[in-house]
C-alpha atoms as a PDB file:
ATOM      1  CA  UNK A   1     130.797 118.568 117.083  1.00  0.00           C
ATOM      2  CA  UNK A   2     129.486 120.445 114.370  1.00  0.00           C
ATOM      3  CA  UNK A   3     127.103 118.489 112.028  1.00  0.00           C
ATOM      4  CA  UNK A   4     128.467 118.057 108.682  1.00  0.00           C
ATOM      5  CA  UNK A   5     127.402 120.387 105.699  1.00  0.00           C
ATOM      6  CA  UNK A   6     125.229 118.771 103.075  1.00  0.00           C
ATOM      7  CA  UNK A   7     126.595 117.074 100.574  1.00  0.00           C
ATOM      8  CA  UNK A   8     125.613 118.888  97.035  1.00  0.00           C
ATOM      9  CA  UNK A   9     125.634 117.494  92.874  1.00  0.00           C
ATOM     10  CA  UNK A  10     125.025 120.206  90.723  1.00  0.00           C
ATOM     11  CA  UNK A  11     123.151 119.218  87.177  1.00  0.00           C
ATOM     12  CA  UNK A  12     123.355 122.485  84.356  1.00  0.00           C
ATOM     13  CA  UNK A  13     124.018 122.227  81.060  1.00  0.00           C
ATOM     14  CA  UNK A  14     126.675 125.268  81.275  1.00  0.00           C
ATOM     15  CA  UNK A  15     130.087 124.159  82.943  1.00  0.00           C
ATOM     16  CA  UNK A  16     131.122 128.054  83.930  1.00  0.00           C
ATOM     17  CA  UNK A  17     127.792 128.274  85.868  1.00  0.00           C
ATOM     18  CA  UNK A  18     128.547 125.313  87.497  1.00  0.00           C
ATOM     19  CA  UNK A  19     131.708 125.864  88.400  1.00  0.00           C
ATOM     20  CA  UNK A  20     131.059 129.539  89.491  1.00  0.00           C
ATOM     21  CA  UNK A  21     128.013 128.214  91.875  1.00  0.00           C
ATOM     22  CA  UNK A  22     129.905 125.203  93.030  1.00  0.00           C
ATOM     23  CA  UNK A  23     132.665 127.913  94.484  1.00  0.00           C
ATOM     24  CA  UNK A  24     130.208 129.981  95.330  1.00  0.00           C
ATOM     25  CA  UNK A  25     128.184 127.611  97.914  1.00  0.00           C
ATOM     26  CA  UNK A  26     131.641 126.105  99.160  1.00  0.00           C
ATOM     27  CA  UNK A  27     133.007 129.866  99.577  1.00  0.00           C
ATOM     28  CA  UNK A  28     130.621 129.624 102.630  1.00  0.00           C
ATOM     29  CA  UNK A  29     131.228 126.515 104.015  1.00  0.00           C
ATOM     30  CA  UNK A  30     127.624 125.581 104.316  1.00  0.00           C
ATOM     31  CA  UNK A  31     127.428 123.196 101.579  1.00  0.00           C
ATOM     32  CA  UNK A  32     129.947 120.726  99.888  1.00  0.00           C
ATOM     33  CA  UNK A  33     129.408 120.648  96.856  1.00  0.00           C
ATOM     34  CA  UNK A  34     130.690 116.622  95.605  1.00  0.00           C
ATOM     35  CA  UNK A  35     130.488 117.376  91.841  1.00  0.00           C
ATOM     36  CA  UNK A  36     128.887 119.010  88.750  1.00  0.00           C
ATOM     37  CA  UNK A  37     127.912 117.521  85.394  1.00  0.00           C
ATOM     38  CA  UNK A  38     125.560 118.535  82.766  1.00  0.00           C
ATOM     39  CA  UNK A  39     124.202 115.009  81.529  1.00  0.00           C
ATOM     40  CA  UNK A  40     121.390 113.035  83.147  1.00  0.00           C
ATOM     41  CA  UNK A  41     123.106 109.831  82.804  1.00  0.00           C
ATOM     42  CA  UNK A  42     126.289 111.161  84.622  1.00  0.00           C
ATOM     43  CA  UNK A  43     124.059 112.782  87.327  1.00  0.00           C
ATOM     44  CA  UNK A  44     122.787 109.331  87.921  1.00  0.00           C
ATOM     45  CA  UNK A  45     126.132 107.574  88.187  1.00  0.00           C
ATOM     46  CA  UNK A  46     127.413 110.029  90.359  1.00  0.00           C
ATOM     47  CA  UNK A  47     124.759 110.266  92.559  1.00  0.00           C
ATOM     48  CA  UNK A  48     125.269 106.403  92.834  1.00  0.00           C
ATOM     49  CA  UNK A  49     129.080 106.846  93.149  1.00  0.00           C
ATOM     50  CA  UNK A  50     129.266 110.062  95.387  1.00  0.00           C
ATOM     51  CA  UNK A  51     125.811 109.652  97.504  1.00  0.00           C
ATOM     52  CA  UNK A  52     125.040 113.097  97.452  1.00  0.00           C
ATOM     53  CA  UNK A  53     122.371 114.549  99.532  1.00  0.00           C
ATOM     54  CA  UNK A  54     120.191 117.228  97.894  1.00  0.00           C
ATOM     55  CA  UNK A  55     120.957 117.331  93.523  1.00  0.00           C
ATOM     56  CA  UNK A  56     120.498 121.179  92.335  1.00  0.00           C
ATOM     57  CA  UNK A  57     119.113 120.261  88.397  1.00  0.00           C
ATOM     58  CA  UNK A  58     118.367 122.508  85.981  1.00  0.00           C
ATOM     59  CA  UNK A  59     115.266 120.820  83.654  1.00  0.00           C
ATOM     60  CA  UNK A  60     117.488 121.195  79.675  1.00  0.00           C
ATOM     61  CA  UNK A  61     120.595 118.545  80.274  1.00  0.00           C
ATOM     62  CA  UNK A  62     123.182 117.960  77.414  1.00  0.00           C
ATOM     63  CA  UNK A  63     121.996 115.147  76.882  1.00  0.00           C
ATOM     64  CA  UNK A  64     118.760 114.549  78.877  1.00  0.00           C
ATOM     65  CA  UNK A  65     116.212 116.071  81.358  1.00  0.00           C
ATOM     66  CA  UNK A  66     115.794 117.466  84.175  1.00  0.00           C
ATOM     67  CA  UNK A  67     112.470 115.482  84.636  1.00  0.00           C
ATOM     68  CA  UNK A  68     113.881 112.284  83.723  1.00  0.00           C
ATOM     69  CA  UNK A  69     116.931 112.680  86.191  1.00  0.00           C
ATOM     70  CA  UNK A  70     113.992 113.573  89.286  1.00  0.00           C
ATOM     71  CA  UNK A  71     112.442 110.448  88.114  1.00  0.00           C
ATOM     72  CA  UNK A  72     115.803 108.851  88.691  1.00  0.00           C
ATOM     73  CA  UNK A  73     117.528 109.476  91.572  1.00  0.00           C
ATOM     74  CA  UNK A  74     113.846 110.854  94.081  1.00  0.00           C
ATOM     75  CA  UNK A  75     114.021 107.877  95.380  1.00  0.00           C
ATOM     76  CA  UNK A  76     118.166 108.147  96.345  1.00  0.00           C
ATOM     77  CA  UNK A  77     118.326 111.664  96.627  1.00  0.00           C
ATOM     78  CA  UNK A  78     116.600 115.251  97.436  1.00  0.00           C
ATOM     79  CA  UNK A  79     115.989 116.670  94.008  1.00  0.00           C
ATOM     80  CA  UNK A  80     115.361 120.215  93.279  1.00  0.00           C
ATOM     81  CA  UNK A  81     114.995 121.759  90.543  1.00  0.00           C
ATOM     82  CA  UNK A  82     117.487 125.392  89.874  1.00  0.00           C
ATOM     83  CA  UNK A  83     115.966 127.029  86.398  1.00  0.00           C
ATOM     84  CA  UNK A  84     116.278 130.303  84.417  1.00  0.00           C
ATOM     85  CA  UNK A  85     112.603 129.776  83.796  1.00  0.00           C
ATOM     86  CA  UNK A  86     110.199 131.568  85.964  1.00  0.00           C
ATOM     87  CA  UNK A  87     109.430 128.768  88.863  1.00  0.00           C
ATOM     88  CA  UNK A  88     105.501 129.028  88.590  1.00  0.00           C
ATOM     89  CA  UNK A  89     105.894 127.874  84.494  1.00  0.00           C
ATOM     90  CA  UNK A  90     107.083 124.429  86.068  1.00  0.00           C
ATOM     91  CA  UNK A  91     105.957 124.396  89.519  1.00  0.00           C
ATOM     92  CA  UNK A  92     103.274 122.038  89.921  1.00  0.00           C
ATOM     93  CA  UNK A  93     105.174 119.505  86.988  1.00  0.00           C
ATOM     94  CA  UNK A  94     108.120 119.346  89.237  1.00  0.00           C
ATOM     95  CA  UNK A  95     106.207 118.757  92.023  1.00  0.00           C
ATOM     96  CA  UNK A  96     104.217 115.860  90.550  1.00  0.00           C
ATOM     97  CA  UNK A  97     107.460 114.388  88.952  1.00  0.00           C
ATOM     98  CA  UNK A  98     108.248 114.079  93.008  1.00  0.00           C
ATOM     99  CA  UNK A  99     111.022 117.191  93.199  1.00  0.00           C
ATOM    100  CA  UNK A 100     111.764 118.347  96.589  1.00  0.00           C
ATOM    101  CA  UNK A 101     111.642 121.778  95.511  1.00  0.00           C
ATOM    102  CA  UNK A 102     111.486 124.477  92.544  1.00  0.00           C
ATOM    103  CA  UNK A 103     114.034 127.526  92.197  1.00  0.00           C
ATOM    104  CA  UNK A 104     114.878 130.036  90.052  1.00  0.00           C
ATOM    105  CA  UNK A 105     118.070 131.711  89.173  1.00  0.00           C
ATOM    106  CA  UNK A 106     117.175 134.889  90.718  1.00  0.00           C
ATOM    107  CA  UNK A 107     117.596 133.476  94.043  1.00  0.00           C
ATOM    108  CA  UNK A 108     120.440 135.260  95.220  1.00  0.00           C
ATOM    109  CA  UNK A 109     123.557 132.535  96.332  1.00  0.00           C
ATOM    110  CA  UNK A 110     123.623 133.462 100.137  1.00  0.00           C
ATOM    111  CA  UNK A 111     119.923 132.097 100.618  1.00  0.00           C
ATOM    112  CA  UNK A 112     120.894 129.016  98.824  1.00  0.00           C
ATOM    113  CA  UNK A 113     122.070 126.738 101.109  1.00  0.00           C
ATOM    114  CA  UNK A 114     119.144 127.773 103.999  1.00  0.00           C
ATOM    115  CA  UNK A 115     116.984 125.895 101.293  1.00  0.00           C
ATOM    116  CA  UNK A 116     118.963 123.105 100.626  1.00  0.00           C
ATOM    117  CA  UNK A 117     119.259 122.691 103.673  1.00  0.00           C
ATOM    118  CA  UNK A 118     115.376 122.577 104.619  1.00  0.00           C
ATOM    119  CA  UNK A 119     115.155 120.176 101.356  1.00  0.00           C
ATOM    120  CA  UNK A 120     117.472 117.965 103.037  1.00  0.00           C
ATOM    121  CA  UNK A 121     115.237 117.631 106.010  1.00  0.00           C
ATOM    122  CA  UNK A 122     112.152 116.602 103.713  1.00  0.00           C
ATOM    123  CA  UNK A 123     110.628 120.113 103.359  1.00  0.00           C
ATOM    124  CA  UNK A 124     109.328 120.992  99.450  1.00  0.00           C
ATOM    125  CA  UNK A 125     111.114 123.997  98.837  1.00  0.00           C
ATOM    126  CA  UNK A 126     110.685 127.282  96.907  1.00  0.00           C
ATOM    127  CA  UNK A 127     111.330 130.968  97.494  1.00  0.00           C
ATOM    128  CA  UNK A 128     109.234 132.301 100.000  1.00  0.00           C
ATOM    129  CA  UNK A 129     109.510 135.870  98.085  1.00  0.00           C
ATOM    130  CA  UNK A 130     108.345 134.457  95.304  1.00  0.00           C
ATOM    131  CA  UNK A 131     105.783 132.034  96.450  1.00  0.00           C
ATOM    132  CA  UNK A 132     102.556 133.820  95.774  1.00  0.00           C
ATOM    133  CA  UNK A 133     104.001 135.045  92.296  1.00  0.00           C
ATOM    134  CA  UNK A 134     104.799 131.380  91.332  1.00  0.00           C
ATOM    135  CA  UNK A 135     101.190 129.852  92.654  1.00  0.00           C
ATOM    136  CA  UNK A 136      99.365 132.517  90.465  1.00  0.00           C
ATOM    137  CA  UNK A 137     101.930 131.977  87.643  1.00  0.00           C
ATOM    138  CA  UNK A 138     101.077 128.060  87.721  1.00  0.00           C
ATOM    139  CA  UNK A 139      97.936 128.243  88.112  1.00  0.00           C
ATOM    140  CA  UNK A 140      97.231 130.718  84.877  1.00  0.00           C
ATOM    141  CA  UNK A 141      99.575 128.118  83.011  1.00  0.00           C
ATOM    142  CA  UNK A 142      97.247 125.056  84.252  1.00  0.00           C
ATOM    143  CA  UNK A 143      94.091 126.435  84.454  1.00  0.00           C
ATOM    144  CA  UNK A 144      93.330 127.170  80.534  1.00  0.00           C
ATOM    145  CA  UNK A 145      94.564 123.072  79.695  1.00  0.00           C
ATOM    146  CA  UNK A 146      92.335 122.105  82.446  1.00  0.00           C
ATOM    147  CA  UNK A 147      89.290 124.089  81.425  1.00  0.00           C
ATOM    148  CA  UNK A 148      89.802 123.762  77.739  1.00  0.00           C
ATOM    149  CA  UNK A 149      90.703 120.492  76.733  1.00  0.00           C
ATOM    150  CA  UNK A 150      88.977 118.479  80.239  1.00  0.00           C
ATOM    151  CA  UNK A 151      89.248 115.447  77.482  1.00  0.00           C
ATOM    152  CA  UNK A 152      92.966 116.229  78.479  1.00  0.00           C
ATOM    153  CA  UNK A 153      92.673 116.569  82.058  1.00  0.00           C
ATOM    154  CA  UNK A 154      94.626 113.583  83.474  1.00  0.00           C
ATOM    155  CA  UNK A 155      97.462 114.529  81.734  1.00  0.00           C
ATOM    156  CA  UNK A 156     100.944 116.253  83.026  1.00  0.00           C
ATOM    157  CA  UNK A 157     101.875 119.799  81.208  1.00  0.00           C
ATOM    158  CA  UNK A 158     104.594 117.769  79.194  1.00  0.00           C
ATOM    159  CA  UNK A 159     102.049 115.354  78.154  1.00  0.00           C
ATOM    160  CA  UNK A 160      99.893 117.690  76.518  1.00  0.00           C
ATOM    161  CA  UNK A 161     103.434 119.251  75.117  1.00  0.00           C
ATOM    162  CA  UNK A 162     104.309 116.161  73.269  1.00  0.00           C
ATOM    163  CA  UNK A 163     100.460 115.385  72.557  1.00  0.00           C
ATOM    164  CA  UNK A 164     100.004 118.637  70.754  1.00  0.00           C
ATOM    165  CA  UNK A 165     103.382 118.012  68.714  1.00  0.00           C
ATOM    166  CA  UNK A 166     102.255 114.445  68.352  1.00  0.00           C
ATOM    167  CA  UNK A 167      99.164 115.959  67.108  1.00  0.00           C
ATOM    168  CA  UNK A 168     100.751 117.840  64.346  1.00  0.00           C
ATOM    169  CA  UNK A 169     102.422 115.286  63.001  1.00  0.00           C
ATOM    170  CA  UNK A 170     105.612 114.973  64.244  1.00  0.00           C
ATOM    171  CA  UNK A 171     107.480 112.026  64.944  1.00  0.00           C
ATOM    172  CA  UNK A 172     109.023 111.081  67.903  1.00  0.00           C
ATOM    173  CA  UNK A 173     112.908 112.438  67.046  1.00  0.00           C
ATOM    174  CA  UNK A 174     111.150 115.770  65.831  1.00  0.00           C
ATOM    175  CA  UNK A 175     109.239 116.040  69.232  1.00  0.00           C
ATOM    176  CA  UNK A 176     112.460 115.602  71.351  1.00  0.00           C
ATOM    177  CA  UNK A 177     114.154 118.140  69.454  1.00  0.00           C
ATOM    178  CA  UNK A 178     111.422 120.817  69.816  1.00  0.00           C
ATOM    179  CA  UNK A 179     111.089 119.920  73.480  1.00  0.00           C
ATOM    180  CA  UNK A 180     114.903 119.594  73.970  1.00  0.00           C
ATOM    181  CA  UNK A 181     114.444 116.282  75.395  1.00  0.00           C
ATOM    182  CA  UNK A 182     115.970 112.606  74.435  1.00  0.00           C
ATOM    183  CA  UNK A 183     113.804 110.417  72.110  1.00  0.00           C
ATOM    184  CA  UNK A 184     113.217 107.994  75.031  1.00  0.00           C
ATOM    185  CA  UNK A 185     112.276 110.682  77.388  1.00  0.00           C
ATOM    186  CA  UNK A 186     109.562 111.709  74.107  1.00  0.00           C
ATOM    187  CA  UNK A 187     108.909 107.448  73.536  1.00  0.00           C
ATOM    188  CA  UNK A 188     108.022 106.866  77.609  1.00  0.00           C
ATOM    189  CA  UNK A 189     105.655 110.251  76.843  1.00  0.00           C
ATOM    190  CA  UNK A 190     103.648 108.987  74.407  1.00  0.00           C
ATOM    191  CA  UNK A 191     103.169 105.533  76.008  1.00  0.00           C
ATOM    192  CA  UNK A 192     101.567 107.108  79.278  1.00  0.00           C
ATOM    193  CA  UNK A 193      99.703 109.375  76.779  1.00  0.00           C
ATOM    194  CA  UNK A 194      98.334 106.178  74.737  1.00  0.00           C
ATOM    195  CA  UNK A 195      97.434 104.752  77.901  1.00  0.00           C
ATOM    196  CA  UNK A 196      95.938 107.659  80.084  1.00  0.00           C
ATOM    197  CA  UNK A 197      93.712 108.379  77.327  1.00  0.00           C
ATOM    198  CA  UNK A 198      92.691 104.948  76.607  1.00  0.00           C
ATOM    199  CA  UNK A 199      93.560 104.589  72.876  1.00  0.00           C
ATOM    200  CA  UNK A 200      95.948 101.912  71.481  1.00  0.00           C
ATOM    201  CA  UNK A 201      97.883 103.980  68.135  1.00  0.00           C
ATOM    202  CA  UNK A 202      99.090 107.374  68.099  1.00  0.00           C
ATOM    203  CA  UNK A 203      96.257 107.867  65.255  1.00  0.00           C
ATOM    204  CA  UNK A 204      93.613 107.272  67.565  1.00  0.00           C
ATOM    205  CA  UNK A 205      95.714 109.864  70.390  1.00  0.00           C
ATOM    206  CA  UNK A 206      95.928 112.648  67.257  1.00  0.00           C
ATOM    207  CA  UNK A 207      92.626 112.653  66.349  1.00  0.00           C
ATOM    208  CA  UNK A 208      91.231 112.983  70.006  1.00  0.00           C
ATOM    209  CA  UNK A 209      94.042 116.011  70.785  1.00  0.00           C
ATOM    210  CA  UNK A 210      92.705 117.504  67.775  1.00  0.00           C
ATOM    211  CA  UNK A 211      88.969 117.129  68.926  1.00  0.00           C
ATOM    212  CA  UNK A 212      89.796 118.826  72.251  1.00  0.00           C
ATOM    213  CA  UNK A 213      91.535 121.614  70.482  1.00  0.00           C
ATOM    214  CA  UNK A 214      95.186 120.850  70.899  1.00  0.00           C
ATOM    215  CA  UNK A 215      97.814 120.805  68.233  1.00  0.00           C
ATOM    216  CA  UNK A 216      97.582 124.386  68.050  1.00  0.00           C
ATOM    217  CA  UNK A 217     100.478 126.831  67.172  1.00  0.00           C
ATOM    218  CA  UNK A 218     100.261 127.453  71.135  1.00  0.00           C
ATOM    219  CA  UNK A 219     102.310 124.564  72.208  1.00  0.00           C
ATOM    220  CA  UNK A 220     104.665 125.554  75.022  1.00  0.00           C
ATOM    221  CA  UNK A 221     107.897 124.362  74.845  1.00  0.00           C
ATOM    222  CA  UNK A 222     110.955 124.112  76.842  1.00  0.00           C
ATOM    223  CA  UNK A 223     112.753 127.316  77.231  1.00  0.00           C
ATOM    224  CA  UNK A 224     116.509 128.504  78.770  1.00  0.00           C
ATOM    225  CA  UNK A 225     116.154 132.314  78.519  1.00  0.00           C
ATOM    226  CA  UNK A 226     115.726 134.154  82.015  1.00  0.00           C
ATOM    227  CA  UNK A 227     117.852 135.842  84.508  1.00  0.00           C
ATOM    228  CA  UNK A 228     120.936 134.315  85.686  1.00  0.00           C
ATOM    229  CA  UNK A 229     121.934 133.456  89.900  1.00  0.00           C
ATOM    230  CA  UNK A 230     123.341 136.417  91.375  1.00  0.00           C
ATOM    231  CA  UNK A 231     126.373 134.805  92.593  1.00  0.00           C
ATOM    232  CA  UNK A 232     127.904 137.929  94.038  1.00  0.00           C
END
């Protein structure tokens, strides 16, 4: 008996790319794909309803994140993240949030469901041809936070994303819309900020961002752009 093909929820904010990939994958016969949304919330329920086995996110979600929906279902599901942005800009964040594996659209379809498949069996998974590229990506992306703010150190990337917004002035609903993330997603933020860094008002977190030298006109923030999945 042939074992059964894993069972697939695809999470992107564009309904043609999901639809295209979803036919894509099942075109082959390796994967089943169960169902496609582009909201966090409705990734969750159907992951409860539909028990998928490996989720394919994307990290922007109409509404939501693709961070907050890892957070969600890791513990019910293999999670991996499928981005336009260049894997080594999120790598190690993805990784931390407890992904199973990081991907970018430039993967080509066929060598899709190889690594869904070694996700599925508890591997972390990311393009071997683009492995080295991604390490030296992430680590260019970490290394100047860790060596420039070390005030800053124990926090994730996205921390120091909303701290530096935080830091500016911004209010929670103006940080979630830069950041393209819900103002939940930006309120859970700045509570693990407040307490990483051992202050108790978001005064007190400002003026020590500001000491270290964040709140610059550097801040990274969430992008879309990049190349798309070659799903020919």
């Amino acid at each position: 008996m042939c074992p059964m093909p894993p069972r697939v929820l695809i999470v992107d904010p564009q309904p043609f790319f999901c639809e295209s990939l979803a036919a894509a994958l099942e075109d082959g016969g390796r994967v089943e794909v169960v169902a496609w949304t582009g909201d966090e919330r409705e990734a969750d329920r159907l992951t409860s309803d539909l028990s998928p086995d490996v989720v394919l996110t994307e990290l922007r979600l109409a509404p939501g994140s693709g961070f907050g929906l890892i957070r969600r279902l890791r513990e019910r599901a293999r999670v991996v993240v499928l981005t336009r942005r260049h894997e080594g800009d999120v790598l190690l964040e993805v990784a931390a949030a407890g992904s199973a594996g990081c991907l970018g659209h430039d993967l080509g379809v066929d060598d899709l469901p190889p690594l869904v498949e070694q996700a599925l069996s508890g591997r972390f998974v990311v393009n071997p041809d683009r492995l080295g590229d991604a390490l030296r990506r992430a680590r260019k992306v970490a290394a100047p936070q860790e060596i420039g703010r070390p005030e800053l150190a124990g926090l994730t990337s996205r921390e120091r994303d909303v701290l530096d917004l935080l830091a500016r002035g911004l209010d929670n609903v103006a940080i979630a819309r830069k950041l393209h993330l819900s103002a939940h997603t930006v309120r859970t933020h700045v509570g693990n900020i407040l307490r990483k860094l051992g202050v108790h008002s978001r005064a007190e977190a400002a003026r020590m961002a500001l000491h270290a030298g964040a709140g610059e006109p550097s801040v990274r923030v969430l992008r879309i752009e990049g190349p798309t999945l070659d799903l020919g």
